[in-house]
N, C-alpha and C. Protein backbone atom coordinates (compact mmCIF):
# COMPACT_ATOMS: atom_id res chain seq x y z
N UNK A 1 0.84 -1.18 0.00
CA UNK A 1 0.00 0.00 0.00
C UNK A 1 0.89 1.24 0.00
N UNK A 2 0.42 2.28 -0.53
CA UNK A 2 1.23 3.32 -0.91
C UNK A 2 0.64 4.88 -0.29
N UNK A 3 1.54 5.61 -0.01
CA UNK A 3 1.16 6.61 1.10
C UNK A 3 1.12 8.14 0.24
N UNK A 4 0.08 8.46 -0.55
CA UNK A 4 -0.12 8.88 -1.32
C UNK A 4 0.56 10.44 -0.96
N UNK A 5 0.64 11.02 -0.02
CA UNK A 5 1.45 12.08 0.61
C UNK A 5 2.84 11.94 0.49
N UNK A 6 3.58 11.21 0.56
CA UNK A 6 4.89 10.81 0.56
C UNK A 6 5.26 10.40 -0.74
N UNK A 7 4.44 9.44 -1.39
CA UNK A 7 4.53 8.53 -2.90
C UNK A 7 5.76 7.52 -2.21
N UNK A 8 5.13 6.98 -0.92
CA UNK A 8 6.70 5.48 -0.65
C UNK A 8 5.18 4.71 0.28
N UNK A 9 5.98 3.63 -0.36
CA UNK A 9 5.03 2.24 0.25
C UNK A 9 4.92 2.47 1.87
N UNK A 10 3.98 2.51 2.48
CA UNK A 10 3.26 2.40 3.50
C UNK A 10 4.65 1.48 4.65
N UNK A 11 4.64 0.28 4.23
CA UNK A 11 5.19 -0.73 4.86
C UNK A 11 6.73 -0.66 4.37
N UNK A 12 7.18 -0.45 3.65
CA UNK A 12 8.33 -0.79 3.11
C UNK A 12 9.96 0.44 3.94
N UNK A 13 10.68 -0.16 4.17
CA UNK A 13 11.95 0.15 4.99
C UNK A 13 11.60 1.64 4.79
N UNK A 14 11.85 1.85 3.66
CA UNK A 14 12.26 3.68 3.44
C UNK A 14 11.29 3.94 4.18
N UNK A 15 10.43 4.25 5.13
CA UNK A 15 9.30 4.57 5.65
C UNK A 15 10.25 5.07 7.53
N UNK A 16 11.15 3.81 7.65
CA UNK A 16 11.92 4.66 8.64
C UNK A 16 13.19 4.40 8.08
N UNK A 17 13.65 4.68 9.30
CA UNK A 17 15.30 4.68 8.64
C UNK A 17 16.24 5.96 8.46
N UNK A 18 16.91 5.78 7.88
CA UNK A 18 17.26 7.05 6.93
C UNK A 18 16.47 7.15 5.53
N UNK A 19 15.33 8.32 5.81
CA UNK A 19 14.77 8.53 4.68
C UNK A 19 15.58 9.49 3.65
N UNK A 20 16.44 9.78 4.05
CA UNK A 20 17.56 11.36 3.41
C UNK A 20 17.57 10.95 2.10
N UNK A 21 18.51 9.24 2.11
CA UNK A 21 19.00 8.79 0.76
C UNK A 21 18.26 8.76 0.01
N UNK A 22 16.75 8.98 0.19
CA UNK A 22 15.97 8.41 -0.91
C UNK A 22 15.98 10.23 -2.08
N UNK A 23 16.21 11.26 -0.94
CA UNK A 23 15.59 12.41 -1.63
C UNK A 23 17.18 13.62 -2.03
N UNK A 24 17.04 13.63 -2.72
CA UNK A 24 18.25 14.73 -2.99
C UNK A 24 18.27 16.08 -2.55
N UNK A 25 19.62 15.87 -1.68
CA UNK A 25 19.68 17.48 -1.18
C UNK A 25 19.89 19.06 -1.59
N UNK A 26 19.59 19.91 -1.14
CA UNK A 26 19.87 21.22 -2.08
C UNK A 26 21.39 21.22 -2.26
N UNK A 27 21.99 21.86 -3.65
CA UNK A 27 23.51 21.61 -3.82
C UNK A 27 23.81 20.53 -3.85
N UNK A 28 23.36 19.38 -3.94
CA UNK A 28 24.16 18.23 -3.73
C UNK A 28 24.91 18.22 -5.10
N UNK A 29 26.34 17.35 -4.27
CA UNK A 29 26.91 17.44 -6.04
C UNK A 29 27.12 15.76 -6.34
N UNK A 30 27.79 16.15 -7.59
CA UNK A 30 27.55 14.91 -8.29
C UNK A 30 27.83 13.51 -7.95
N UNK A 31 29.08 13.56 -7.06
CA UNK A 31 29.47 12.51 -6.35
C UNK A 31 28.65 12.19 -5.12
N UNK A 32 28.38 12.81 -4.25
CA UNK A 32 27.15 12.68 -3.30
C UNK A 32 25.88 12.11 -4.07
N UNK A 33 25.15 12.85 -4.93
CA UNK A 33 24.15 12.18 -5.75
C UNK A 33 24.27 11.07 -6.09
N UNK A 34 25.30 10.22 -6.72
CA UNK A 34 25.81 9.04 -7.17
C UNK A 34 25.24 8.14 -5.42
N UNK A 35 26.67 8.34 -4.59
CA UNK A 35 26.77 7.62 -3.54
C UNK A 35 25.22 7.72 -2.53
N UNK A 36 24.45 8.52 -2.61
CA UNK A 36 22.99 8.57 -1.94
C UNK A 36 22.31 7.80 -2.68
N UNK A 37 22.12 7.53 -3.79
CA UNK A 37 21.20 6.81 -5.05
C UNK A 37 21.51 5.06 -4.72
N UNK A 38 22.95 5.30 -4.66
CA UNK A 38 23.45 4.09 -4.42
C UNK A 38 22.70 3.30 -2.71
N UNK A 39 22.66 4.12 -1.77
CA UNK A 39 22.70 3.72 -0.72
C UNK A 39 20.82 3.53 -0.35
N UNK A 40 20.37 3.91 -1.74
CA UNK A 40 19.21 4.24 -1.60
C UNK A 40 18.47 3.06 -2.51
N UNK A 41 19.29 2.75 -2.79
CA UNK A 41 18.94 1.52 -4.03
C UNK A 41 19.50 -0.11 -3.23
N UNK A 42 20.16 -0.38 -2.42
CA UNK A 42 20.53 -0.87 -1.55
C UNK A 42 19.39 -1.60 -0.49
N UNK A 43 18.49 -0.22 -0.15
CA UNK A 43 17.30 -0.53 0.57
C UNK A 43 16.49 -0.97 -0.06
N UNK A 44 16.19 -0.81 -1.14
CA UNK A 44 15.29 -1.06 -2.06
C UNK A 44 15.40 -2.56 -2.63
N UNK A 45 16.90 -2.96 -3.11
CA UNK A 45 16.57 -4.21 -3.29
C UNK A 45 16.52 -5.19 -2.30
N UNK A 46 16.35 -4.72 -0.91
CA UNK A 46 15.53 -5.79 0.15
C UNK A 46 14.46 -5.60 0.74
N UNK A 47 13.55 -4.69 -0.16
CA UNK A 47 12.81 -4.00 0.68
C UNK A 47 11.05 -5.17 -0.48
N UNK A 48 10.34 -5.12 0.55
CA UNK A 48 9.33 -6.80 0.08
C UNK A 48 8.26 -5.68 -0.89
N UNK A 49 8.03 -4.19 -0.77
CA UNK A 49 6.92 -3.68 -1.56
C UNK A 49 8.06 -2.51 -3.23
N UNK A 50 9.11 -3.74 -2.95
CA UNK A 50 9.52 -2.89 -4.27
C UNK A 50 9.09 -2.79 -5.75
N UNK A 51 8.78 -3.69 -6.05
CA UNK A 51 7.81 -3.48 -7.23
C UNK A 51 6.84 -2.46 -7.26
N UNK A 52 5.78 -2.82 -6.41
CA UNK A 52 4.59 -2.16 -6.51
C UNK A 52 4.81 -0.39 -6.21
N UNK A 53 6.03 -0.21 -5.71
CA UNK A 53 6.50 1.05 -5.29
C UNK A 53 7.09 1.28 -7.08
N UNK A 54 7.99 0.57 -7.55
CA UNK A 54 8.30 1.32 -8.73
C UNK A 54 7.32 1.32 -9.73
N UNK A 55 6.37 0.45 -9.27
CA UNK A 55 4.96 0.86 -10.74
C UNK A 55 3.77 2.24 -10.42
N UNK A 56 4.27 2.64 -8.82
CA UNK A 56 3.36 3.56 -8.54
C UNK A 56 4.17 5.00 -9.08
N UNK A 57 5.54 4.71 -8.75
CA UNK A 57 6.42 5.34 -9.23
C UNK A 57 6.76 6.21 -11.15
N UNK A 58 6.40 5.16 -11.57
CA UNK A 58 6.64 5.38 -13.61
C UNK A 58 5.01 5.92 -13.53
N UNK A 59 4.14 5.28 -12.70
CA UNK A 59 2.64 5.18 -13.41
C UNK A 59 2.21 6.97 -12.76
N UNK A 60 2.32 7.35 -12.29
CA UNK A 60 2.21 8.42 -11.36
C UNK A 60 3.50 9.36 -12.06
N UNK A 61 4.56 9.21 -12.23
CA UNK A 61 5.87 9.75 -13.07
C UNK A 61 6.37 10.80 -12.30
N UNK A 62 6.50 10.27 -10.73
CA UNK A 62 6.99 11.02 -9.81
C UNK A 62 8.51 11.45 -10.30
N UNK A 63 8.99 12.69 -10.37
CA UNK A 63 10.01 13.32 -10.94
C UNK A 63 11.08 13.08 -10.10
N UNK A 64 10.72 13.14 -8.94
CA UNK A 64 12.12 13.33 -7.67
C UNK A 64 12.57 11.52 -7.00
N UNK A 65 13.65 11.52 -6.26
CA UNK A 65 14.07 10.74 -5.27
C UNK A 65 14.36 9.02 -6.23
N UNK A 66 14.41 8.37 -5.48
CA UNK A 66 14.71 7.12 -5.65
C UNK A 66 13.66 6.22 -5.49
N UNK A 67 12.80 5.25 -6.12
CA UNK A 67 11.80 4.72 -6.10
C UNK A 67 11.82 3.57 -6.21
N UNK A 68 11.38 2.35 -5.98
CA UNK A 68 11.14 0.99 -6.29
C UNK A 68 12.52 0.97 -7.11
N UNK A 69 13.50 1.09 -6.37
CA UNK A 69 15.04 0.81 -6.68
C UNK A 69 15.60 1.46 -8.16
N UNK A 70 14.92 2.39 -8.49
CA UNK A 70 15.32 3.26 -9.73
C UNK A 70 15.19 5.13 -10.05
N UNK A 71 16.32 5.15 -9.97
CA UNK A 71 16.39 6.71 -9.71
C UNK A 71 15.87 7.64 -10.64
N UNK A 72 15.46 9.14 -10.81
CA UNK A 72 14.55 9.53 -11.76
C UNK A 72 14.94 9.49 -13.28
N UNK A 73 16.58 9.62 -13.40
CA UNK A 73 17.02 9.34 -14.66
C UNK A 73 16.69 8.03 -15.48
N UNK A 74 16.42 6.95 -14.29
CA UNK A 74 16.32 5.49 -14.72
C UNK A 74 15.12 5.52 -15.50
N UNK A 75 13.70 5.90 -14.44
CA UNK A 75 12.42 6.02 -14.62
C UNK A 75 12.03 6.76 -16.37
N UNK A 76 12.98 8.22 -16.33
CA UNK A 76 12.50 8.88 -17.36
C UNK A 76 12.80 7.82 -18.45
N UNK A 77 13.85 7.24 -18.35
CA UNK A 77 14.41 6.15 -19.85
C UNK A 77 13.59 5.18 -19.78
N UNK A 78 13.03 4.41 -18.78
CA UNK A 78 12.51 3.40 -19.21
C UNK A 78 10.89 3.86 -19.56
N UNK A 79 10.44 5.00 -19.20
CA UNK A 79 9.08 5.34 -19.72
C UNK A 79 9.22 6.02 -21.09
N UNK A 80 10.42 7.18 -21.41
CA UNK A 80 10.59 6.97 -22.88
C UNK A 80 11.05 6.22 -23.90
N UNK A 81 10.65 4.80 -23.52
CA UNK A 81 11.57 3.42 -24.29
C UNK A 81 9.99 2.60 -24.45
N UNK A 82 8.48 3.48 -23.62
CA UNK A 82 7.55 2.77 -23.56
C UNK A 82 6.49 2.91 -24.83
């Protein structure tokens, strides 16, 4: 289930934790961006509502953060490949 205020699965890790990695900071630079995405994608592939988080994710075409283990650059390519 998905927390329509937030756009992150209800149940799923990113919910506590360190939510930081999922969202990009002001100024962040490029190497930080890399290594947050990374650490953010990490959670994601053990996290049990990842799918349904990245289909709410493309289907909805949330612009920001890290989603069902694919970051917004990922998302934009695989929805303009659709």
């Amino acid at each position: 289930m998905l927390d329509a205020r937030h756009d992150a699965p209800l149940d799923g890790p990113c919910r506590s934790g360190a939510r930081d990695v999922f969202e990009p900071a002001v100024n962040e630079r490029a190497e930080a961006v890399r290594e947050r995405e990374e650490a953010a994608k990490a959670v994601c592939h053990r996290c049990p509502v990842r799918l349904p988080c990245r289909r709410h994710a493309l289907a909805d075409r949330i612009p920001h953060g890290v989603r069902g283990g694919l970051t917004p650059d990922e998302r934009h390519l695989l929805l303009a490949n659709t």
